[in-house]
C-alpha atoms as a PDB file:
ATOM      1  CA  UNK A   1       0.000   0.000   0.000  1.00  0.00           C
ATOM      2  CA  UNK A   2       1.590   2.780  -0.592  1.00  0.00           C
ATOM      3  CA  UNK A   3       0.609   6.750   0.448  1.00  0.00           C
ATOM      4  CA  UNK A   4       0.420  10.138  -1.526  1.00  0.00           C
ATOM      5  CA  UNK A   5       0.586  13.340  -0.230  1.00  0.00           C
ATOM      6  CA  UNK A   6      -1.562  15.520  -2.158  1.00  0.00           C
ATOM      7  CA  UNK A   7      -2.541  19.040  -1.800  1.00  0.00           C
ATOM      8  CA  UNK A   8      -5.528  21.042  -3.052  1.00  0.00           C
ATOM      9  CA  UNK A   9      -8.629  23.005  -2.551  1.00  0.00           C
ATOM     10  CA  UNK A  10     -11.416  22.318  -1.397  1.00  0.00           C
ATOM     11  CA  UNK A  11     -15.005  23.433  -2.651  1.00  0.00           C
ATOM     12  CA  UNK A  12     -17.729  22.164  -0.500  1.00  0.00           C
ATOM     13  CA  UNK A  13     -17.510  18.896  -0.868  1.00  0.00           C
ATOM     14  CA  UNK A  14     -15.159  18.075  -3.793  1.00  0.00           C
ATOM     15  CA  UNK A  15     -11.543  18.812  -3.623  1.00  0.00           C
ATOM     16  CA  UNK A  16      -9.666  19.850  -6.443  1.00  0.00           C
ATOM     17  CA  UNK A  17      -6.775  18.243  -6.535  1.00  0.00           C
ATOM     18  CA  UNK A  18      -3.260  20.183  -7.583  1.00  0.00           C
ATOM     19  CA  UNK A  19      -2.091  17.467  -9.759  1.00  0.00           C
ATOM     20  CA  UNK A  20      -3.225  14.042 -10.816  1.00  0.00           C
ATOM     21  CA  UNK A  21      -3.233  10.993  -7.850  1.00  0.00           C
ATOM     22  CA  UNK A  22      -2.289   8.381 -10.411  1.00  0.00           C
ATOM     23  CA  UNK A  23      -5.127   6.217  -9.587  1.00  0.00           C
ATOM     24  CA  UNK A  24      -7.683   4.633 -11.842  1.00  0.00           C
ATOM     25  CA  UNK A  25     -10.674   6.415 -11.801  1.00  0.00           C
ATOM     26  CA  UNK A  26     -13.378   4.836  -9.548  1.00  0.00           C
ATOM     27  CA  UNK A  27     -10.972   3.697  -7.211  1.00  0.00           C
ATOM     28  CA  UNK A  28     -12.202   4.332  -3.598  1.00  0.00           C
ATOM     29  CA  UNK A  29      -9.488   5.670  -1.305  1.00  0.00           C
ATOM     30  CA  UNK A  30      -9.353   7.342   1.807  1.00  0.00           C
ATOM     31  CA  UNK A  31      -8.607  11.398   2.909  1.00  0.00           C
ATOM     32  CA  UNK A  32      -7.060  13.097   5.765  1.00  0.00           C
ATOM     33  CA  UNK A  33      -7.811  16.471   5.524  1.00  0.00           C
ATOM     34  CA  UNK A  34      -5.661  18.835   7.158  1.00  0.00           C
ATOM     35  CA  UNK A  35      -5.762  22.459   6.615  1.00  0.00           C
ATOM     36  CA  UNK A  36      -1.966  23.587   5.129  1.00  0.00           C
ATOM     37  CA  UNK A  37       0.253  25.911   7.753  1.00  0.00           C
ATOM     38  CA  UNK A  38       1.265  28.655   6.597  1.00  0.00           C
ATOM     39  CA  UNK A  39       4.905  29.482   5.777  1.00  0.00           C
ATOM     40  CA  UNK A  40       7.307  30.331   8.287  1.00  0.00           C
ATOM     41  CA  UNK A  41       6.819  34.490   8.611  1.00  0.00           C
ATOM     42  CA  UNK A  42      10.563  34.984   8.728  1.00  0.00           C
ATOM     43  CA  UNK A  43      11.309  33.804   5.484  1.00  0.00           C
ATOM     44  CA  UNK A  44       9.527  36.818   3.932  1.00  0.00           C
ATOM     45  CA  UNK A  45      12.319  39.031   5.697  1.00  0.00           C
ATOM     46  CA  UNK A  46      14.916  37.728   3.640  1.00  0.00           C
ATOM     47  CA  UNK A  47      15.321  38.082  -0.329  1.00  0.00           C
ATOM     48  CA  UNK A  48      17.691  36.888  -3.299  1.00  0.00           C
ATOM     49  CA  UNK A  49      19.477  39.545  -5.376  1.00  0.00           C
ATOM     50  CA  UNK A  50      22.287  37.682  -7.643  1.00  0.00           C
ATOM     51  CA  UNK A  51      23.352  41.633  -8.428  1.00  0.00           C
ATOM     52  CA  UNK A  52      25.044  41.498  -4.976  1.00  0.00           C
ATOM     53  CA  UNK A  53      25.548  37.806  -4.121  1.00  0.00           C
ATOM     54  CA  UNK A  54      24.971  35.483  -6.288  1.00  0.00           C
ATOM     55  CA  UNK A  55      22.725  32.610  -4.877  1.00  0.00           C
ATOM     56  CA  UNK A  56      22.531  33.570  -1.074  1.00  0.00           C
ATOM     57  CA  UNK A  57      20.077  35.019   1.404  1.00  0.00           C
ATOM     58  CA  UNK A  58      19.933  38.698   1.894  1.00  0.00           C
ATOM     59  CA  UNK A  59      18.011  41.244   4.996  1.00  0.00           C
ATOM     60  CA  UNK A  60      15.492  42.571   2.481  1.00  0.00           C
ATOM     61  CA  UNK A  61      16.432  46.301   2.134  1.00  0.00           C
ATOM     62  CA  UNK A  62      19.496  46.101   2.612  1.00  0.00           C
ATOM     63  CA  UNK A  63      22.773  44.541   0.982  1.00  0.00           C
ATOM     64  CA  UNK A  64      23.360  42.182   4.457  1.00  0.00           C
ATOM     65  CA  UNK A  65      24.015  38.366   4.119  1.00  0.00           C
ATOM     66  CA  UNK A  66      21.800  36.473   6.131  1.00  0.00           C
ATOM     67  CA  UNK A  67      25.041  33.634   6.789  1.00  0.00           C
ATOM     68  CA  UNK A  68      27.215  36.524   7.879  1.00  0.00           C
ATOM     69  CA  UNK A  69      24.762  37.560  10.500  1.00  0.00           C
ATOM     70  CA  UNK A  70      24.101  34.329  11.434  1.00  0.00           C
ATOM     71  CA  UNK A  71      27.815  33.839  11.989  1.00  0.00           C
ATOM     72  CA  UNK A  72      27.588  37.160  14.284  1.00  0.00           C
ATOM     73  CA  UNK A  73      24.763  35.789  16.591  1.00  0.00           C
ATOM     74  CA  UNK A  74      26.325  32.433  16.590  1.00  0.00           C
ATOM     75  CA  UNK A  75      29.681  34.156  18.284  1.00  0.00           C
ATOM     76  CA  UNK A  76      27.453  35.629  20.648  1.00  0.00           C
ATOM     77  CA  UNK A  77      26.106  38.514  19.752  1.00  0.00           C
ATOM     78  CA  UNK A  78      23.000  40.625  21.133  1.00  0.00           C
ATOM     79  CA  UNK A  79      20.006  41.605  19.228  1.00  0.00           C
ATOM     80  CA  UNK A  80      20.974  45.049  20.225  1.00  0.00           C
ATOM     81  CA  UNK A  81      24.750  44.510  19.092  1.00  0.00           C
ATOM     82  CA  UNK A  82      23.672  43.525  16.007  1.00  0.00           C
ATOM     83  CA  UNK A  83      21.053  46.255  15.553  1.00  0.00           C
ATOM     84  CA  UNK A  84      24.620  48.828  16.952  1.00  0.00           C
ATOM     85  CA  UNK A  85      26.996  47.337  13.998  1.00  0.00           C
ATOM     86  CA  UNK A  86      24.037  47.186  11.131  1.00  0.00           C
ATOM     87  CA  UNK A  87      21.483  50.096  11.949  1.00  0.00           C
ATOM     88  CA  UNK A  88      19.406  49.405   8.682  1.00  0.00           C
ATOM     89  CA  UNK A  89      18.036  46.412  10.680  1.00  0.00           C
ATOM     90  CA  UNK A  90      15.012  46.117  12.216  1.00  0.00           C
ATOM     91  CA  UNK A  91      13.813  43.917  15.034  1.00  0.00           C
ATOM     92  CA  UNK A  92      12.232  41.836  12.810  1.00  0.00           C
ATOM     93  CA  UNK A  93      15.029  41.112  10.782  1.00  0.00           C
ATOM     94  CA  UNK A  94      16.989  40.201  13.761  1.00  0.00           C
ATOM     95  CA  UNK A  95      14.646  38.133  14.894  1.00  0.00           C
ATOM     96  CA  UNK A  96      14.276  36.321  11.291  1.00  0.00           C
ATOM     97  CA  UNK A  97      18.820  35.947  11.060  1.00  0.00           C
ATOM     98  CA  UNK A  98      17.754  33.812  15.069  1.00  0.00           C
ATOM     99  CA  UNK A  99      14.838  31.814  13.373  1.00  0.00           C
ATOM    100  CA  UNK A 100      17.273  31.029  10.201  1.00  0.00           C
ATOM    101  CA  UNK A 101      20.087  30.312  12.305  1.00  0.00           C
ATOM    102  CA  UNK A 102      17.933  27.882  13.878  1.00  0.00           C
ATOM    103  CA  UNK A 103      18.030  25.693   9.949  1.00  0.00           C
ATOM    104  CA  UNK A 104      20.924  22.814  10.081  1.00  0.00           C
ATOM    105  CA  UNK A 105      24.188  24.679   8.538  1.00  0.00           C
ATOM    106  CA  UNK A 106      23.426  22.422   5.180  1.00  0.00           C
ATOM    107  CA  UNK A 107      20.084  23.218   4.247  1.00  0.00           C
ATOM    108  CA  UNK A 108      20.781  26.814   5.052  1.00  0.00           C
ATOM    109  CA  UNK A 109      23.636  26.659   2.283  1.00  0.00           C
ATOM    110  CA  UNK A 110      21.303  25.458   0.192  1.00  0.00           C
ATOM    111  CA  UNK A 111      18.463  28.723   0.486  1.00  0.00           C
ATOM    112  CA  UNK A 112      19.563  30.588  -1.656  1.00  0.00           C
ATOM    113  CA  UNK A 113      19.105  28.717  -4.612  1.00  0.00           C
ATOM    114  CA  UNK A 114      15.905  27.679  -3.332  1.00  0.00           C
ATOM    115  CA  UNK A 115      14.878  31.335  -2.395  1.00  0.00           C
ATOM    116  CA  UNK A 116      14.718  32.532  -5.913  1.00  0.00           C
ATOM    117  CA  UNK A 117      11.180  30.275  -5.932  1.00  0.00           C
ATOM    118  CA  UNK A 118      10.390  30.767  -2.078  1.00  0.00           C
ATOM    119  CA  UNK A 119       6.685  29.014  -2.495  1.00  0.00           C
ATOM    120  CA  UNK A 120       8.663  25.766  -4.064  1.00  0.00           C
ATOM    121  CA  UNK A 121      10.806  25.733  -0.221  1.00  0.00           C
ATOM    122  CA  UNK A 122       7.153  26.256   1.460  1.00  0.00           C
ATOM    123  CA  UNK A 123       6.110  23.392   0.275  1.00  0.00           C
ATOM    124  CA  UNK A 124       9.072  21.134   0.298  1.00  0.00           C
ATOM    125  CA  UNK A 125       8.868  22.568   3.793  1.00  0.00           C
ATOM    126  CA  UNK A 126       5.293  21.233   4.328  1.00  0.00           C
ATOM    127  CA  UNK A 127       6.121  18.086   2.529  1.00  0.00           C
ATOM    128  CA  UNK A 128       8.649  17.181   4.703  1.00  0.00           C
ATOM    129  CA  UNK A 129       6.674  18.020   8.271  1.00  0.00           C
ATOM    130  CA  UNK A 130       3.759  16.045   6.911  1.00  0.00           C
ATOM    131  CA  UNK A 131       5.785  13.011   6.126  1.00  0.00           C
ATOM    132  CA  UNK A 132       7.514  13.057   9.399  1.00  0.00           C
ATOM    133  CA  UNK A 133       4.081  13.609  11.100  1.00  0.00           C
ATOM    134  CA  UNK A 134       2.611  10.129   8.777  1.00  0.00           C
ATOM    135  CA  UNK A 135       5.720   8.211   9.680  1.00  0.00           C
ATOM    136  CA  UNK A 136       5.193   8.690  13.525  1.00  0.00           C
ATOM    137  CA  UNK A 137       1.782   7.505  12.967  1.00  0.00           C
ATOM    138  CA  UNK A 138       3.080   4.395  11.336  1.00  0.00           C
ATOM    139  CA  UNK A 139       5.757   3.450  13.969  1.00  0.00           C
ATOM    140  CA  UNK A 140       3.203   4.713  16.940  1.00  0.00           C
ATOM    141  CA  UNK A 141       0.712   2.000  15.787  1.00  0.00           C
END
């Protein structure tokens, strides 16, 4: 037996799905529905402009690289010390460099190329909490 993840809409009571399930049509299955979380708010503080570094994670606004703020707090920093050296911040951004410091080292190398498509991360995002949610379902029972 094997299990899908698929996502769609729902409109009353059919669900559209967002691509095909690969099924035979007629064939009865069964459906979790779960409504989708949204994405992490922090990402939205952070942007991808190849015109200053090619392929990494940038403060919105500004010309900062996430990984070399990250690198900061990681030494020790305060959110005010950071705030003192890079005055363009806000506490928001501050608080989004903690949140993305909080990604394992590797996947955070890899944002940048992802961030150019930031909805395609969402949902490998969601993909991957979902999955790790129906595994611990499977080994629970």
């Amino acid at each position: 037996m094997s299990i899908a993840i698929l996502k769609g809409v729902i409109h009353g009571r059919t669900i559209e799905l967002d691509a095909e399930p690969e099924l035979p049509d007629g064939q009865r299955v069964s459906v979790q529905v779960q409504p989708e979380e949204p994405p992490p708010k922090w990402l939205e503080r952070f942007t991808v402009d190849p015109s200053i570094a090619l392929g990494k994670l940038l403060v919105k606004g500004t010309r900062l690289l996430a990984d070399d703020l990250v690198r900061l707090a990681e030494e020790g920093r305060s959110d005010e010390d950071l705030r003192r050296l890079h005055p363009e911040l806000t506490a928001e951004d501050v608080d989004a460099v903690r949140q993305y410091a909080k990604v394992p080292a590797g996947l955070r190398s890899s944002f940048g190329g992802w961030a150019e498509d930031a909805e395609e991360l969402d949902k490998y995002l969601q993909w991957t909490r979902q999955n790790r949610k129906l595994m611990r379902r499977e080994i629970e029972q």
